[in-house]
Protein backbone atom coordinates (compact mmCIF):
# COMPACT_ATOMS: atom_id res chain seq x y z
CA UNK A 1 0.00 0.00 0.00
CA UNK A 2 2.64 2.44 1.08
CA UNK A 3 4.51 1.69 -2.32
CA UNK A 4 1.15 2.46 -4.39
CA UNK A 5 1.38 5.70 -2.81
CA UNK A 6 4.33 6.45 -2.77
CA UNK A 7 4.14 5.38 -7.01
CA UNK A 8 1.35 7.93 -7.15
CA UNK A 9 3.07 10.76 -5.64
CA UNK A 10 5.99 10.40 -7.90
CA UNK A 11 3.09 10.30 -11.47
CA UNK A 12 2.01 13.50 -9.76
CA UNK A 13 5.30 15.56 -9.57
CA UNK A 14 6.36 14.48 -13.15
CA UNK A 15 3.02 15.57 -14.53
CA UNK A 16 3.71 18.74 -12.35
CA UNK A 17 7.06 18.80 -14.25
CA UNK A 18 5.88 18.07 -17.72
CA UNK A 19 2.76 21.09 -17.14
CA UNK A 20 5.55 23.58 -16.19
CA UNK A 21 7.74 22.72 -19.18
CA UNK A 22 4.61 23.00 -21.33
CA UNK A 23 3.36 26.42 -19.67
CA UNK A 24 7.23 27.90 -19.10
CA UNK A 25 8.23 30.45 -22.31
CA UNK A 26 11.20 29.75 -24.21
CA UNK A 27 13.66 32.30 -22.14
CA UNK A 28 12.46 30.21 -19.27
CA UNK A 29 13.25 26.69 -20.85
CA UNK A 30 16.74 28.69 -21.97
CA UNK A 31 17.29 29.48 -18.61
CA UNK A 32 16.62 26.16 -17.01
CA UNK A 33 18.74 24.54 -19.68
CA UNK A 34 21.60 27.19 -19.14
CA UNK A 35 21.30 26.55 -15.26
CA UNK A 36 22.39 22.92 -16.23
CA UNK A 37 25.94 23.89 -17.80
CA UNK A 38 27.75 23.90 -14.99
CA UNK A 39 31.16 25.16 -16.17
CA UNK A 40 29.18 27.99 -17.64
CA UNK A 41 27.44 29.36 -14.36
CA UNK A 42 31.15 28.94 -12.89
CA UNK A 43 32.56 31.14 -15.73
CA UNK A 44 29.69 32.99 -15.52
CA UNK A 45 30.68 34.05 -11.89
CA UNK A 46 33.91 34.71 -12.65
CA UNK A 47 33.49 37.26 -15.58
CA UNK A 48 31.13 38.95 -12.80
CA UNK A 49 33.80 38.96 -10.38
CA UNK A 50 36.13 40.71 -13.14
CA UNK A 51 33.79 43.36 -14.06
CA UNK A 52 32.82 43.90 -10.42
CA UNK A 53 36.71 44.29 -10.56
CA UNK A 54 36.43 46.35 -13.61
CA UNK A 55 34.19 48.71 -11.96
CA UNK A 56 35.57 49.67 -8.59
CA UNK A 57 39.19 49.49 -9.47
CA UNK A 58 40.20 52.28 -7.81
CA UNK A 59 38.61 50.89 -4.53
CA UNK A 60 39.88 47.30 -5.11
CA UNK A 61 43.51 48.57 -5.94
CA UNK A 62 45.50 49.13 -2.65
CA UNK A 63 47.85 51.17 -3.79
CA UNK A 64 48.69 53.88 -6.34
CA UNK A 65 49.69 52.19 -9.53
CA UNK A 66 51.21 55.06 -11.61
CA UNK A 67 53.47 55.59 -8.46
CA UNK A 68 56.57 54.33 -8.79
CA UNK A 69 59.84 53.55 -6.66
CA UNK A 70 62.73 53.20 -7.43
CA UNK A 71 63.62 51.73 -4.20
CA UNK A 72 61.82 48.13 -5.49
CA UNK A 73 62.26 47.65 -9.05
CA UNK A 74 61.31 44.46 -10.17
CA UNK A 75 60.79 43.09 -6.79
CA UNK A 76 58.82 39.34 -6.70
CA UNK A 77 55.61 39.06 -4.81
CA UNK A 78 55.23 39.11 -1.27
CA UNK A 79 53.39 36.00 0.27
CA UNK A 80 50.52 36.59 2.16
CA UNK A 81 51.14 34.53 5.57
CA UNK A 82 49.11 33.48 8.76
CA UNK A 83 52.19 31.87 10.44
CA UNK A 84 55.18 33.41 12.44
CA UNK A 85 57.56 32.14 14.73
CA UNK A 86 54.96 33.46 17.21
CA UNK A 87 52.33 30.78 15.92
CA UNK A 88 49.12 31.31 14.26
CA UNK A 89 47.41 34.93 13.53
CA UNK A 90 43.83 35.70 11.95
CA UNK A 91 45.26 38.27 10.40
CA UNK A 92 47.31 37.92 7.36
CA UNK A 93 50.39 39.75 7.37
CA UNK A 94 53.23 40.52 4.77
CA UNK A 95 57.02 40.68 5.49
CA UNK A 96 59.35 43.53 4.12
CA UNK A 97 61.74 43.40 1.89
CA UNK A 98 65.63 43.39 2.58
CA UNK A 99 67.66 44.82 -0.91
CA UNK A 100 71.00 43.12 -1.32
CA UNK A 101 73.20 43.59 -4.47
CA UNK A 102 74.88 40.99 -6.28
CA UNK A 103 78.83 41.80 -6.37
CA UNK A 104 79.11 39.90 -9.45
CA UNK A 105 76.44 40.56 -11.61
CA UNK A 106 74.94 43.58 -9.88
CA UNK A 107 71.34 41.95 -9.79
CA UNK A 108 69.18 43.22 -7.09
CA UNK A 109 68.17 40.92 -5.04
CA UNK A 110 65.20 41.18 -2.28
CA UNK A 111 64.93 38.97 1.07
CA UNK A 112 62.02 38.48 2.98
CA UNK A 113 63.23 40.79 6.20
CA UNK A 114 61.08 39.27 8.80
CA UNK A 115 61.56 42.45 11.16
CA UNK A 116 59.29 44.45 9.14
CA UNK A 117 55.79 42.47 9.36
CA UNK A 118 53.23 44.10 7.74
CA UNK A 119 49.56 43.14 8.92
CA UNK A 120 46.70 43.45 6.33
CA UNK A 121 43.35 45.54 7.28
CA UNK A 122 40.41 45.82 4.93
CA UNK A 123 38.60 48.79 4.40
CA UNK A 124 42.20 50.65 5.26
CA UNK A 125 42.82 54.25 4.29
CA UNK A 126 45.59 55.03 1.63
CA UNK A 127 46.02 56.55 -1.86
CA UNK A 128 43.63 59.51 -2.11
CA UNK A 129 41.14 58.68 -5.60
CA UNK A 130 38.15 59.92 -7.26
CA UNK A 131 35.41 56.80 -8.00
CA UNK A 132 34.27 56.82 -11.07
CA UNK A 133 36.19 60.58 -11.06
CA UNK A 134 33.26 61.71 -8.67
CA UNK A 135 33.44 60.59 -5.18
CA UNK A 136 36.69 61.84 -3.93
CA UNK A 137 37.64 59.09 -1.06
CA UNK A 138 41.00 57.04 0.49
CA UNK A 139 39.34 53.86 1.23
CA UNK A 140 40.65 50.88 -0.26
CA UNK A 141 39.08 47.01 -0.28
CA UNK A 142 42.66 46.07 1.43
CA UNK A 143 45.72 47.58 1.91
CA UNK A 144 48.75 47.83 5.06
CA UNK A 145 48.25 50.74 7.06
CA UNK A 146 52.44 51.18 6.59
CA UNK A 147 55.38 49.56 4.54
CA UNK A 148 54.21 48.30 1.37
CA UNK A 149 52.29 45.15 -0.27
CA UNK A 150 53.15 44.34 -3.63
CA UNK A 151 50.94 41.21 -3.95
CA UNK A 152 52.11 40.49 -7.60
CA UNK A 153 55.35 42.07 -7.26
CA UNK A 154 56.38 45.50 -9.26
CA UNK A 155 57.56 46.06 -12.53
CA UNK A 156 60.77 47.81 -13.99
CA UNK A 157 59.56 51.27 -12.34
CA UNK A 158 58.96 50.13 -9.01
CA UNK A 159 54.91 50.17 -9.56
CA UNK A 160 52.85 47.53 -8.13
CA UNK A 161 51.76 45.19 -10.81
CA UNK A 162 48.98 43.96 -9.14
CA UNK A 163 46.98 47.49 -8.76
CA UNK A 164 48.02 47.81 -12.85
CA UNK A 165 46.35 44.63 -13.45
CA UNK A 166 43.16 45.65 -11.42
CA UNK A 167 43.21 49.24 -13.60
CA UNK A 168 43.98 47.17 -16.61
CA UNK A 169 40.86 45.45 -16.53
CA UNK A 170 38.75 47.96 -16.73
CA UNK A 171 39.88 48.85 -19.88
CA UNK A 172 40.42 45.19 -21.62
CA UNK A 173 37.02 43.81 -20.56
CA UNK A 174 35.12 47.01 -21.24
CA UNK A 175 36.60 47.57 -24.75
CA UNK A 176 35.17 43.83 -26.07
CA UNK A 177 31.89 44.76 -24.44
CA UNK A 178 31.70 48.09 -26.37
CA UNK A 179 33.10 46.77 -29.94
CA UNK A 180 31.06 43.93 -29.23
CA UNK A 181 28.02 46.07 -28.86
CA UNK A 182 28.99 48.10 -32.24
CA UNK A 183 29.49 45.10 -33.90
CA UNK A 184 25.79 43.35 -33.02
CA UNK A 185 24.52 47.00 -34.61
CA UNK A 186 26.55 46.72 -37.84
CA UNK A 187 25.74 43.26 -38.01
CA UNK A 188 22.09 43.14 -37.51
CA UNK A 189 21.58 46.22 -40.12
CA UNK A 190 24.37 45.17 -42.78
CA UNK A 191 23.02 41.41 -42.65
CA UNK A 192 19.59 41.82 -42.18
CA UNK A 193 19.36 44.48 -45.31
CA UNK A 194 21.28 41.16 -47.32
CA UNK A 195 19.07 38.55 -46.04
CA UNK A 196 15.69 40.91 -45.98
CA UNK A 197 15.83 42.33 -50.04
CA UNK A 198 18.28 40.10 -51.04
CA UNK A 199 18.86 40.44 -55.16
CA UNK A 200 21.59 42.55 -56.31
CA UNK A 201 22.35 44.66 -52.83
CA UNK A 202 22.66 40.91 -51.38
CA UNK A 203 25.04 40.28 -53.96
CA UNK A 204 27.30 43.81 -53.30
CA UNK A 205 27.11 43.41 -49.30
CA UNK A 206 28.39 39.77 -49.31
CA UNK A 207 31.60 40.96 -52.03
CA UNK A 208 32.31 43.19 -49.76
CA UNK A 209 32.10 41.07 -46.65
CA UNK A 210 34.26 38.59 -48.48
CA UNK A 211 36.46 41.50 -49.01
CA UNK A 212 36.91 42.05 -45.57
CA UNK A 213 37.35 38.84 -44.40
CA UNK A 214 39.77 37.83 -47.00
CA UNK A 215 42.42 40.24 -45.81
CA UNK A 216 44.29 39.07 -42.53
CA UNK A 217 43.52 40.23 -39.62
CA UNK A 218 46.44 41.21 -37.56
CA UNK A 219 47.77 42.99 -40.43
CA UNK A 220 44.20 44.95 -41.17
CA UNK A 221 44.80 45.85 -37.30
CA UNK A 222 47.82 47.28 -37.49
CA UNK A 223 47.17 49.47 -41.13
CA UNK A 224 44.26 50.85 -38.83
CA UNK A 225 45.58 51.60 -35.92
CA UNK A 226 49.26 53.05 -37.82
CA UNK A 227 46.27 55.43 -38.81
CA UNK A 228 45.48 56.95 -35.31
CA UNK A 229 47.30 60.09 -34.15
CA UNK A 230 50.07 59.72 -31.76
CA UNK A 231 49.46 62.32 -29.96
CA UNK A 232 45.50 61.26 -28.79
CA UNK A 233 44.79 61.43 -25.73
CA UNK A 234 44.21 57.77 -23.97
CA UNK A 235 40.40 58.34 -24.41
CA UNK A 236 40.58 58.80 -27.74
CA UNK A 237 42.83 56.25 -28.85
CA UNK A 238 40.55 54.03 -26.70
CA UNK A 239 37.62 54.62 -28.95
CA UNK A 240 39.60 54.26 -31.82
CA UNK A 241 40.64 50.96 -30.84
CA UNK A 242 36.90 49.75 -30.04
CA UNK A 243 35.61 51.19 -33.66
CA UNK A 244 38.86 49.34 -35.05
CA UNK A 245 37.51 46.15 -33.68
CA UNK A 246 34.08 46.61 -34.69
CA UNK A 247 34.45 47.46 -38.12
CA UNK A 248 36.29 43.82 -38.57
CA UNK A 249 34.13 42.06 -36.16
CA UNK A 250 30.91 42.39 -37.95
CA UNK A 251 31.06 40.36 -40.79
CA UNK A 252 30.57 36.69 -39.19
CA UNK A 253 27.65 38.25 -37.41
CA UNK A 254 25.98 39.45 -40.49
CA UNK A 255 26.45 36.25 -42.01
CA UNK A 256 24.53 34.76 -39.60
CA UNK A 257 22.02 37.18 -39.61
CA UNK A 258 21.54 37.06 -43.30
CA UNK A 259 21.64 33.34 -43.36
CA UNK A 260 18.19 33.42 -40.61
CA UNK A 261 16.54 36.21 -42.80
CA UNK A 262 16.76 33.80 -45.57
CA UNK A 263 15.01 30.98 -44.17
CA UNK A 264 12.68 33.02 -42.05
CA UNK A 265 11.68 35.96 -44.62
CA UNK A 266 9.32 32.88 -46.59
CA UNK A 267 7.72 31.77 -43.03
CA UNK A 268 3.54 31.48 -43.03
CA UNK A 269 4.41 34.38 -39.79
CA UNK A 270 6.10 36.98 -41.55
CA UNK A 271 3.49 36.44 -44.92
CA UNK A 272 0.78 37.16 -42.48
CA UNK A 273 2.61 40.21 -40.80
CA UNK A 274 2.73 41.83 -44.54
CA UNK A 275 -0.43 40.99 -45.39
CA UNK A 276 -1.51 42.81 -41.44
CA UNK A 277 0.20 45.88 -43.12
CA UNK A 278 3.27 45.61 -41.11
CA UNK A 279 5.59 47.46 -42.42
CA UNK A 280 9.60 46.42 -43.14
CA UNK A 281 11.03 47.72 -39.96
CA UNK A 282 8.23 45.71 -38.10
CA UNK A 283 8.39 42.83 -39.73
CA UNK A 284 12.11 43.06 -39.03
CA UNK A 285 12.37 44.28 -35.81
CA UNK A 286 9.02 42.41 -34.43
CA UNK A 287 8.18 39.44 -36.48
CA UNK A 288 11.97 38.10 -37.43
CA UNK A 289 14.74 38.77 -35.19
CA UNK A 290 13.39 37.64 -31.62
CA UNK A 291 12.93 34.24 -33.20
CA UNK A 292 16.52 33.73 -33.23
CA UNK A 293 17.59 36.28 -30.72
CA UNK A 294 18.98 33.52 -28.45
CA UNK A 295 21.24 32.86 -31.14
CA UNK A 296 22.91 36.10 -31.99
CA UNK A 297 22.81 36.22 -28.01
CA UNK A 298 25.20 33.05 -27.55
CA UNK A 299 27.21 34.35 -30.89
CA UNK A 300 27.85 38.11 -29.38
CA UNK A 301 29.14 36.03 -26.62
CA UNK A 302 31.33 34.10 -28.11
CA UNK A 303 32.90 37.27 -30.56
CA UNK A 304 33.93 39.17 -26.77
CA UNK A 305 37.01 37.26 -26.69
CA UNK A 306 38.02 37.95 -30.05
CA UNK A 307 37.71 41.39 -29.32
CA UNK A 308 39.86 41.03 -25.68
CA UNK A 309 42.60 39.74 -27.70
CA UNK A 310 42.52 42.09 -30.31
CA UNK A 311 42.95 44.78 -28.19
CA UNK A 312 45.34 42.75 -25.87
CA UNK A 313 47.58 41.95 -29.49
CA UNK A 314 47.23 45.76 -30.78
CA UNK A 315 48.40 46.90 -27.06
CA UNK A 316 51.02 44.59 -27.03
CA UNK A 317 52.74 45.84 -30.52
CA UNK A 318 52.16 49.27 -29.22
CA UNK A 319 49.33 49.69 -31.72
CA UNK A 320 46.56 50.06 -29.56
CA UNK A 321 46.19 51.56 -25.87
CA UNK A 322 49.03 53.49 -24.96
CA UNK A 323 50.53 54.44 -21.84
CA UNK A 324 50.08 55.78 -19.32
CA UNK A 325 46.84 54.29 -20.33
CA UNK A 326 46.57 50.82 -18.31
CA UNK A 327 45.41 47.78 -20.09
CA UNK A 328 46.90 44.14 -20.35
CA UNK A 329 48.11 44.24 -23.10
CA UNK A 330 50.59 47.17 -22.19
CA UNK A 331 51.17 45.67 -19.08
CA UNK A 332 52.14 42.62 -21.40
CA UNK A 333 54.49 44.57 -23.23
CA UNK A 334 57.57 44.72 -20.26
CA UNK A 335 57.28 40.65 -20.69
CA UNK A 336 58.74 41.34 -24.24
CA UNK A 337 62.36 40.40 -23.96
CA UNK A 338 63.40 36.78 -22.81
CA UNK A 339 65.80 38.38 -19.82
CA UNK A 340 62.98 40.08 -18.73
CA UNK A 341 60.48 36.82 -18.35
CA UNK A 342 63.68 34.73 -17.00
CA UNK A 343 64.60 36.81 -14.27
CA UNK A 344 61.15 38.48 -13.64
CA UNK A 345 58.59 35.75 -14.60
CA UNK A 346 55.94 37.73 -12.44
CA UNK A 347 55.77 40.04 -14.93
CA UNK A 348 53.44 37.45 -17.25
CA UNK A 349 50.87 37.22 -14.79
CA UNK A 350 49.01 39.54 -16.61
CA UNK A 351 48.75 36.66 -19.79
CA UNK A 352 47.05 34.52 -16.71
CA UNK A 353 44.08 36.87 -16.57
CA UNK A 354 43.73 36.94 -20.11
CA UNK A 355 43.51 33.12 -20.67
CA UNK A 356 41.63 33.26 -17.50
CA UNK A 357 38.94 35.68 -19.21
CA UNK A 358 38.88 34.69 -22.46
CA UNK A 359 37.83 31.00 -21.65
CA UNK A 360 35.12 32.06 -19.31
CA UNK A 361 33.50 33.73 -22.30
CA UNK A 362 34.28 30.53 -24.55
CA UNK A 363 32.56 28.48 -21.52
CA UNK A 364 28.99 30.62 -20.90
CA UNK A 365 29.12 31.22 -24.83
CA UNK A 366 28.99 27.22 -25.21
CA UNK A 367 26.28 27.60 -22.48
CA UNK A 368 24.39 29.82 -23.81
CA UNK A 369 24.63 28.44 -27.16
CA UNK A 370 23.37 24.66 -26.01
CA UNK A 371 20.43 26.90 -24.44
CA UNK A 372 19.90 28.53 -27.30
CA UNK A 373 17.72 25.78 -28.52
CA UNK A 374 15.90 24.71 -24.84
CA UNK A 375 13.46 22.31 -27.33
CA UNK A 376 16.80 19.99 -28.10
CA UNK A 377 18.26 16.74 -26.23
């Protein structure tokens, strides 16, 4: 008897189940299925994290990083430690550094100089900066209230790395969310116009695509940045870069776009939407492109890292951002020479958060993509 229940209870949740997947809208079924891709709500965390990062550098950064010092060029990390010789502390703490020369090859050298411990406070005071270049404040996320932390070390001018990589990725992650964005526009205007009419302005739009995309990229790059003024300011040269990147990017997207119109623009619902009187831009904007929105969704997604390592690439051949603009790929650029990476391997950390960044996007693109289509198993 208590197994004949229990049998009926279980009918009754599944056809609970099966009513909700029948009732739930297709963002919903996307979203379930999404939720499912684990890797992707784990990457999906992370590229939150960064632009949380992104956002409130100057509060995350503990210190200032165009100051320099000459007094610790190129000096490694410092570990961040619970354990003295006194035992074990809540706190984490930092120990100083201790500069010795080398008589023989005149290499500075830096020992841990455990006289000089260094605890670590959050919410400390320290570098005076404007947020967002409104709120004028000195708090920081983390910081030592004296002595230094240099959590990723410093680079050849004495400036910690580690508050350059937090500035840095404001500018990296924003500029493939911005080309990104200019891109989707190009693309869903350029390819829609093919796919839409199609005929002879089908014909020129897809020569010229071809065009485009025959020529290489990194050298198409570099003609087009060669073209900015060297003497723009950051914030110009920043824009540039973004409307560099979009006016390459574009062309897969309006492929795809055009490819959709093609099939869809015959459908029994767009027929009807002309004969309602609809016109063009309606049955464009209305009728055609949120049926495969979830598409171009999981394909803008998928084009971000493309543009993070354009800009990363164009920074990095002193094409793109320039200092004393911040951004990984000029951070990149002191890892140039093999002397450099050999006796100051810290210096590459900032190719960690690339990689880091760029396959979070591959891994909530694939997720987004296999959600895409919530109906398949």
């Amino acid at each position: 008897m208590a197994e004949l229940e229990r049998n009926e209870v279980m009918e009754e949740v599944l056809i609970e189940k099966e009513e909700a997947i029948y009732l739930a809208s297709q963002w919903k079924l996307m979203w379930w299925k999404f939720k499912r891709h684990k890797l992707a709500i784990i990457s999906g965390i992370v590229l939150l994290i960064f632009y949380f990062i992104a956002i409130f550098a100057e509060f995350v950064a503990p210190n200032d990083p165009y100051k320099y010092d000459v007094r610790y060029i190129l000096a490694p990390p410092q570990r961040i430690r619970f354990i003295d010789e006194k035992g074990f502390h809540l706190r984490p703490f930092v120990y100083g550094y201790k500069l010795e020369i080398d008589p023989v090859t005149l290499r500075r050298i830096y020992i841990e100089d455990k006289s000089k411990k260094y605890p670590i406070y959050f919410f400390v005071r320290g570098t005076e900066y404007k947020l967002w270049g409104l709120f004028k404040t000195n708090i920081h996320l983390f910081g030592v209230k004296e002595g230094h932390l240099f959590l990723f070390g410093t680079d050849s001018m004495g400036r910690d790395l580690f508050s350059r990589l937090i500035y840095g990725t404001r500018i990296s992650t924003t500029v493939g969310l911005v080309g990104v964005f200019l891109s989707f526009i190009f693309g869903i205007i350029i390819g829609g116009i093919s796919g839409y009419f199609g005929g002879a302005i089908d014909n020129i739009i897809q020569r010229i695509i071809e065009v485009i995309m025959s020529v290489p990229t990194l050298p198409l790059w570099m003609a087009l940045s060669a073209a900015v003024p060297p003497n723009w300011s950051p914030v110009k040269v920043y824009f540039a870069i973004t409307i560099i990147l979009s006016f390459i990017g574009w062309t897969n997207l309006a492929r795809v776009v055009r490819s959709k119109f093609l099939s869809l623009r015959e459908e029994d619902f767009v027929t009807a939407a002309r004969l309602a009187g609809a016109s063009e831009a309606r049955v464009i904007f209305r009728h055609m492109l949120p049926s495969f929105l979830s598409h171009i969704i999981a394909s803008i997604t998928l084009a971000i890292p493309d543009m993070i390592i354009g800009e990363t690439s164009l920074s990095f051949l002193g094409l793109g951002i320039r200092p004393p603009a911040i951004s990984w790929g000029v951070l990149i650029q002191d890892a140039q020479n093999f002397r450099t990476v050999a006796l100051s391997p810290w210096l590459l950390i900032p190719v960690l958060f690339v990689v880091i960044v760029v396959l979070a996007f591959n891994f909530v693109g694939d997720g987004l993509r296999d959600a895409a289509d919530p109906y398949a198993r």
